[in-house]
Protein backbone atom coordinates (compact mmCIF):
# COMPACT_ATOMS: atom_id res chain seq x y z
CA UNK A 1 -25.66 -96.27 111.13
CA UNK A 2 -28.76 -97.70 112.55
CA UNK A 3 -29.45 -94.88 114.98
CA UNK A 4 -29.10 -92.54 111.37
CA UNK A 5 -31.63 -94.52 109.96
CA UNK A 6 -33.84 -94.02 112.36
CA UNK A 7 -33.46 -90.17 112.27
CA UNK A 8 -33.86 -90.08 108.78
CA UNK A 9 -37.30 -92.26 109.26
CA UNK A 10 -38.58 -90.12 112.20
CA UNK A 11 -38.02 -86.77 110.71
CA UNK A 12 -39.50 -88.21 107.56
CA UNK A 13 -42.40 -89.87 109.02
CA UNK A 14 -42.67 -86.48 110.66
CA UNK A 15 -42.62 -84.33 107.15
CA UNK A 16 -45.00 -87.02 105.51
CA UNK A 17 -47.55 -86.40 108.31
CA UNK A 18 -47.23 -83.02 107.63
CA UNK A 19 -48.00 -83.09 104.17
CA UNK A 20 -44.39 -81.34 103.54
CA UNK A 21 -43.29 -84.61 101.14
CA UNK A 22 -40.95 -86.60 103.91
CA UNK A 23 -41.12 -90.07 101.21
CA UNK A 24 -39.00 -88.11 98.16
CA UNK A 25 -36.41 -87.41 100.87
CA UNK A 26 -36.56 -90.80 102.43
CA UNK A 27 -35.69 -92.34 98.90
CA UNK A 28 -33.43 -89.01 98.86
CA UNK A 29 -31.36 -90.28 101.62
CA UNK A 30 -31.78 -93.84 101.01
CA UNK A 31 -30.44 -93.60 98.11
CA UNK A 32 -27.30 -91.26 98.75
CA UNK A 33 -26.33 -92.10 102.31
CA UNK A 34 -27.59 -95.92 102.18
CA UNK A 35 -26.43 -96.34 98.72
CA UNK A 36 -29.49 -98.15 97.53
CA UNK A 37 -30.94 -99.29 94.54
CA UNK A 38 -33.43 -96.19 93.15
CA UNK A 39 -36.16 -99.25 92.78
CA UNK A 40 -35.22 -100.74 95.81
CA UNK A 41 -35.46 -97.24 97.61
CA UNK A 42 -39.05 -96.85 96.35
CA UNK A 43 -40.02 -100.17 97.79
CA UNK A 44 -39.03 -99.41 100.88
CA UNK A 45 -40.62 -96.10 100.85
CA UNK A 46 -43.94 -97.66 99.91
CA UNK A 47 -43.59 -100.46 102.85
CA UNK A 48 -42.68 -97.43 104.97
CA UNK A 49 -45.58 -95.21 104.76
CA UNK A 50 -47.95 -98.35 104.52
CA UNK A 51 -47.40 -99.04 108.00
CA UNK A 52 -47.67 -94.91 108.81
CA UNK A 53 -50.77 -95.12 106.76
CA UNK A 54 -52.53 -97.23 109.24
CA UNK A 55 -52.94 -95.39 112.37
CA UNK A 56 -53.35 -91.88 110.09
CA UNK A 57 -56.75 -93.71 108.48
CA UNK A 58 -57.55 -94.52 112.02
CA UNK A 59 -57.36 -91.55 113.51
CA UNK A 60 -59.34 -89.60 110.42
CA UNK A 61 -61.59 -92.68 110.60
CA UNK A 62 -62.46 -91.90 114.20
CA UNK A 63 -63.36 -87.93 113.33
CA UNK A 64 -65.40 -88.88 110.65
CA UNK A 65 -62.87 -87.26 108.13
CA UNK A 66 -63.37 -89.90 105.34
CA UNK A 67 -65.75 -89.80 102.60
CA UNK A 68 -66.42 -93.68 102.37
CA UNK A 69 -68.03 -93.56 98.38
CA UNK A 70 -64.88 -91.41 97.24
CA UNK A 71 -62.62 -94.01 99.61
CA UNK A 72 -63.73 -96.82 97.65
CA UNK A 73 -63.23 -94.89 94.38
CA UNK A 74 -59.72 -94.10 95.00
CA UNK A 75 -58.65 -97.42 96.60
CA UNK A 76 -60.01 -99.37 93.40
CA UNK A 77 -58.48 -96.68 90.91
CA UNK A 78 -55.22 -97.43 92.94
CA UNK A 79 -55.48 -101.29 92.58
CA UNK A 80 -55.74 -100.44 89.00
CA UNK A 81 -52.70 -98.08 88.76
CA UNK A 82 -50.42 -100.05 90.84
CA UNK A 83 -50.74 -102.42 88.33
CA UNK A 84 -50.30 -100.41 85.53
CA UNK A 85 -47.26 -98.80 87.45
CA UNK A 86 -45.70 -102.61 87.96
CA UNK A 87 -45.97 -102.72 84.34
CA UNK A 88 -44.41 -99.76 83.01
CA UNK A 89 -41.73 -99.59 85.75
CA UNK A 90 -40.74 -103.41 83.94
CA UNK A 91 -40.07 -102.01 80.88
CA UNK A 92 -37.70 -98.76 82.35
CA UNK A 93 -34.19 -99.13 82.95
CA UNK A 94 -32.94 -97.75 86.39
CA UNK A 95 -31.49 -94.83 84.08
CA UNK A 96 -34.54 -93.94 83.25
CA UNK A 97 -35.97 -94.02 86.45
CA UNK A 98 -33.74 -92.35 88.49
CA UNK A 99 -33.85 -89.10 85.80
CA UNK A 100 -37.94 -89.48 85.92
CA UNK A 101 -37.95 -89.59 89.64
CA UNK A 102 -35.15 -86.70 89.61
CA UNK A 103 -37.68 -84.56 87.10
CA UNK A 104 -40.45 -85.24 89.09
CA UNK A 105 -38.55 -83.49 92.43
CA UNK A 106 -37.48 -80.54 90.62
CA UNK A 107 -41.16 -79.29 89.24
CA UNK A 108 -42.76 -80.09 92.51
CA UNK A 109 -40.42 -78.64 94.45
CA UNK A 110 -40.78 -75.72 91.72
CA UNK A 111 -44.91 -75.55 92.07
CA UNK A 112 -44.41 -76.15 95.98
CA UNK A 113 -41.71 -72.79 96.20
CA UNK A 114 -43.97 -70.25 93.46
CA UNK A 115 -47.03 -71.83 94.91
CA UNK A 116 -49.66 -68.49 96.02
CA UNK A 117 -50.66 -68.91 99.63
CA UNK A 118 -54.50 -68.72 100.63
């Protein structure tokens, strides 16, 4: 099972990097193949592409990709809404969650397949 895992994180490492939307499917899988918690899915998911994070920020660090002003903006908004998110996600039930999280697939993979290309 372990060398599954892996594929699963490499091709959805590789999706995430490509801006295709590789952590819905890694909760995706976690979830149906693993048999995980939805919550504890997500948590892994966020640990997951934390530690992809790093070298991406690097790398756009190094090409002078990053707006440092609007960096600081969004890194303090998301301080802000994780903790807002912490709070709310206390008072769903796993129910709830997994139909939210379920909802929120279906319309963006809806916008993502009627979505005009440039």
């Amino acid at each position: 099972m372990a060398v599954l895992d892996f594929i699963a994180a490499f091709f959805a490492a590789a999706l995430a990097g490509m801006g295709v939307g590789g952590g819905g499917l890694l909760v995706i899988y976690l979830t149906l193949v693993r048999g995980a918690e939805q919550l504890a899915a997500q948590g892994i998911n966020l640990c997951f592409f934390l530690a992809l994070c790093v070298p991406s920020l690097a790398i756009h660090a190094y090409k002078r990709k990053i707006h440092l002003c609007l960096a600081l903006i969004f890194g303090i908004s998301g301080v802000f809404g994780t903790f807002l998110g912490a709070y709310l996600l206390s008072l769903a039930t796993p129910v709830l969650l997994r139909k939210a999280f379920g909802a929120l697939l279906l319309v963006s993979g809806t916008l993502a397949l009627f979505k005009k290309k440039k």
